[in-house]
Protein backbone atom coordinates (compact mmCIF):
# COMPACT_ATOMS: atom_id res chain seq x y z
CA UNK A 1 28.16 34.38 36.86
CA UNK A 2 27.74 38.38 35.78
CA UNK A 3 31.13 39.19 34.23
CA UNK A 4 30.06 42.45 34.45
CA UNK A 5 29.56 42.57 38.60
CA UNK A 6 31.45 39.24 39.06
CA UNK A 7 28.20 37.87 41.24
CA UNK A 8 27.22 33.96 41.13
CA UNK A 9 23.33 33.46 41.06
CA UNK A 10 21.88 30.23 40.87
CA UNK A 11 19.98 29.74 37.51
CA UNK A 12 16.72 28.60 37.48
CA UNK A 13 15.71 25.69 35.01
CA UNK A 14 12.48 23.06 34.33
CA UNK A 15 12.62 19.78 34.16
CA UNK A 16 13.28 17.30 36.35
CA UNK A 17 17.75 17.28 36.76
CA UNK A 18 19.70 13.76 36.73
CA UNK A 19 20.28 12.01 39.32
CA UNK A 20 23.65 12.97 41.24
CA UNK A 21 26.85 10.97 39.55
CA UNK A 22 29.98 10.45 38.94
CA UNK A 23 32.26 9.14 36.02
CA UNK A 24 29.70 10.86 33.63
CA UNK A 25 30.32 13.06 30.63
CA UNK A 26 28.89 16.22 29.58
CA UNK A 27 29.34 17.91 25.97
CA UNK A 28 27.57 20.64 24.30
CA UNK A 29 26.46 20.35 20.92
CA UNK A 30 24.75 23.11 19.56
CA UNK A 31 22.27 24.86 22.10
CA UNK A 32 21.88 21.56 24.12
CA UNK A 33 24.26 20.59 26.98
CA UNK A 34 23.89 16.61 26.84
CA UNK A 35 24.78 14.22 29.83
CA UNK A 36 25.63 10.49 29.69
CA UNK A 37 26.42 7.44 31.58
CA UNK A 38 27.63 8.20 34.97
CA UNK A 39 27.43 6.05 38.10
CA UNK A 40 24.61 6.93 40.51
CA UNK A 41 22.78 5.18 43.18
CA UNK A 42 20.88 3.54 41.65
CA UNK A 43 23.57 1.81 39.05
CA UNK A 44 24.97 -1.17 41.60
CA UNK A 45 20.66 -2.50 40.76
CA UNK A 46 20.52 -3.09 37.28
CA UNK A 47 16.88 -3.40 37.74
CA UNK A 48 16.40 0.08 38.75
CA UNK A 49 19.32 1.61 35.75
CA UNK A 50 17.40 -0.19 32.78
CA UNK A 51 15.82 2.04 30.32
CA UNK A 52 12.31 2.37 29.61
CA UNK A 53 10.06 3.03 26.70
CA UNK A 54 12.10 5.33 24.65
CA UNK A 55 13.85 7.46 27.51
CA UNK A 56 16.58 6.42 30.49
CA UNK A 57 18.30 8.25 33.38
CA UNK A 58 21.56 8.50 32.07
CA UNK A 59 21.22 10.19 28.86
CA UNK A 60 19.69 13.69 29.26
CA UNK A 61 20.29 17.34 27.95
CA UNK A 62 20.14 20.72 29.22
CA UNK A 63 18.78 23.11 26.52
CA UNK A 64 20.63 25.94 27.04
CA UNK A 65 18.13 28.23 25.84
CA UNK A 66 14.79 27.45 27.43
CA UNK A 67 17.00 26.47 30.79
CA UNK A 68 15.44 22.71 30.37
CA UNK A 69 15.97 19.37 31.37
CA UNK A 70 14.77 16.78 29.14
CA UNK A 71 15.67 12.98 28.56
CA UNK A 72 17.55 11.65 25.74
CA UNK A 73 15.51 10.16 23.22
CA UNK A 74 16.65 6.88 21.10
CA UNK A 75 15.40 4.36 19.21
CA UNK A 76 15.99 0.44 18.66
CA UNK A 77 16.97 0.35 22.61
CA UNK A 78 19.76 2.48 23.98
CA UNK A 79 23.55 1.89 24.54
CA UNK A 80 24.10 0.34 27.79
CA UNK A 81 24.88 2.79 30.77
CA UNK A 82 28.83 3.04 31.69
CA UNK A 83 31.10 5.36 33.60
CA UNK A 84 34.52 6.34 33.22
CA UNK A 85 34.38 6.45 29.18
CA UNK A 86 34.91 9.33 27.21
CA UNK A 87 32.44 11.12 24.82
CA UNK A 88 32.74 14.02 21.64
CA UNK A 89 30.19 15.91 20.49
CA UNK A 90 30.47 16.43 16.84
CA UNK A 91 27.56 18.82 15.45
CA UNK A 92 24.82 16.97 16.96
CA UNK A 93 26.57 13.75 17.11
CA UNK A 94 27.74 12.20 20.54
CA UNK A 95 30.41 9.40 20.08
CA UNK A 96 31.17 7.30 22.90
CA UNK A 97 34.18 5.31 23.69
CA UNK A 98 35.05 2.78 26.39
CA UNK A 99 34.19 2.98 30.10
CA UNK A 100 32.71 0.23 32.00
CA UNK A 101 29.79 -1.07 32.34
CA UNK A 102 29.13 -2.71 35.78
CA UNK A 103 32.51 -4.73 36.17
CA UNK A 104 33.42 -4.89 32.94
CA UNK A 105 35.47 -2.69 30.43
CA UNK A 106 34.10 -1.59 27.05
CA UNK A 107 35.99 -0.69 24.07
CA UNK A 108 33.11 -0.11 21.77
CA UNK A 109 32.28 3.29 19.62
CA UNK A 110 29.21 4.02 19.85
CA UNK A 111 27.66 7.15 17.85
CA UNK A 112 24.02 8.78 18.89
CA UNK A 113 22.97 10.81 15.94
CA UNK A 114 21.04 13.91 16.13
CA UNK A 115 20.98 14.51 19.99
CA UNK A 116 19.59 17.89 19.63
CA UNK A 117 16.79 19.01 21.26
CA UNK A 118 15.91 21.08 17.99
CA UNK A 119 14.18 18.90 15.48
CA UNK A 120 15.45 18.71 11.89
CA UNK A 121 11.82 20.72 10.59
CA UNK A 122 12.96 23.60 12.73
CA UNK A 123 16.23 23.82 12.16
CA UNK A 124 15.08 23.70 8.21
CA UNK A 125 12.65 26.46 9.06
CA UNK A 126 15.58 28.72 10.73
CA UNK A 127 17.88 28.18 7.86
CA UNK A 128 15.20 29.02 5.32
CA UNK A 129 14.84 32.30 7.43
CA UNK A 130 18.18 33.03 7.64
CA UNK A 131 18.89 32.88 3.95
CA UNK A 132 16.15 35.14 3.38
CA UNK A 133 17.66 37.62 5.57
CA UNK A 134 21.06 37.41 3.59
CA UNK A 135 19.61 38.55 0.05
């Protein structure tokens, strides 16, 4: 929305959007707007809600900035999907707690470091500018 002329428009982003849910969480964490869990259509077929390789359906992020979609990346296997839990974003830290996965409830907290879509070499790169910029 324009707070100056108080007019909606639809934004345009790239990427391919998640699948519609519900039960899901959103959080930002620093320029990145990051989505997980969530039941969808697909979630009643395990077979279709497994992840592959190194992405899955129901861990994404918006980057705020270039107006992107782009899958979560993780490594050694992701946390299983699961709706109805709750999530914090600390820095670039998501912590998950609960939900349920399928039919059954979780109580596990699970923490998925550095979900940013900015890689650590970057952000080193911005900081070294910004300090320069200070003196």
């Amino acid at each position: 929305m324009d707070t100056e002329t108080f007019v909606w428009s639809r934004l345009r982003v790239s990427g391919t959007p998640p699948e519609p849910r519900f039960g899901h969480t959103l959080d930002v964490s620093e320029s990145d707007i990051i989505m997980f869990g969530g039941w969808s259509y697909k979630s009643g077929n395990r077979a279709l809600n497994e992840a592959t390789g190194e992405a899955c359906s129901y861990f994404m992020s918006l980057n705020t900035e270039t107006m992107s979609w782009n899958p979560g990346k993780y490594y050694r296997g992701p946390p299983s999907n699961r709706y109805g839990h709750s999530t914090t974003a600390i820095g670039p830290h998501l912590l998950i707690f609960g939900g349920w996965e399928y039919s059954k409830a979780q109580n596990e907290v699970i923490v998925l470091r550095d979900c940013s879509t900015v890689t650590n070499t970057e952000r080193d790169k911005e900081k070294k500018a910004n300090e320069a910029k200070i003196v």
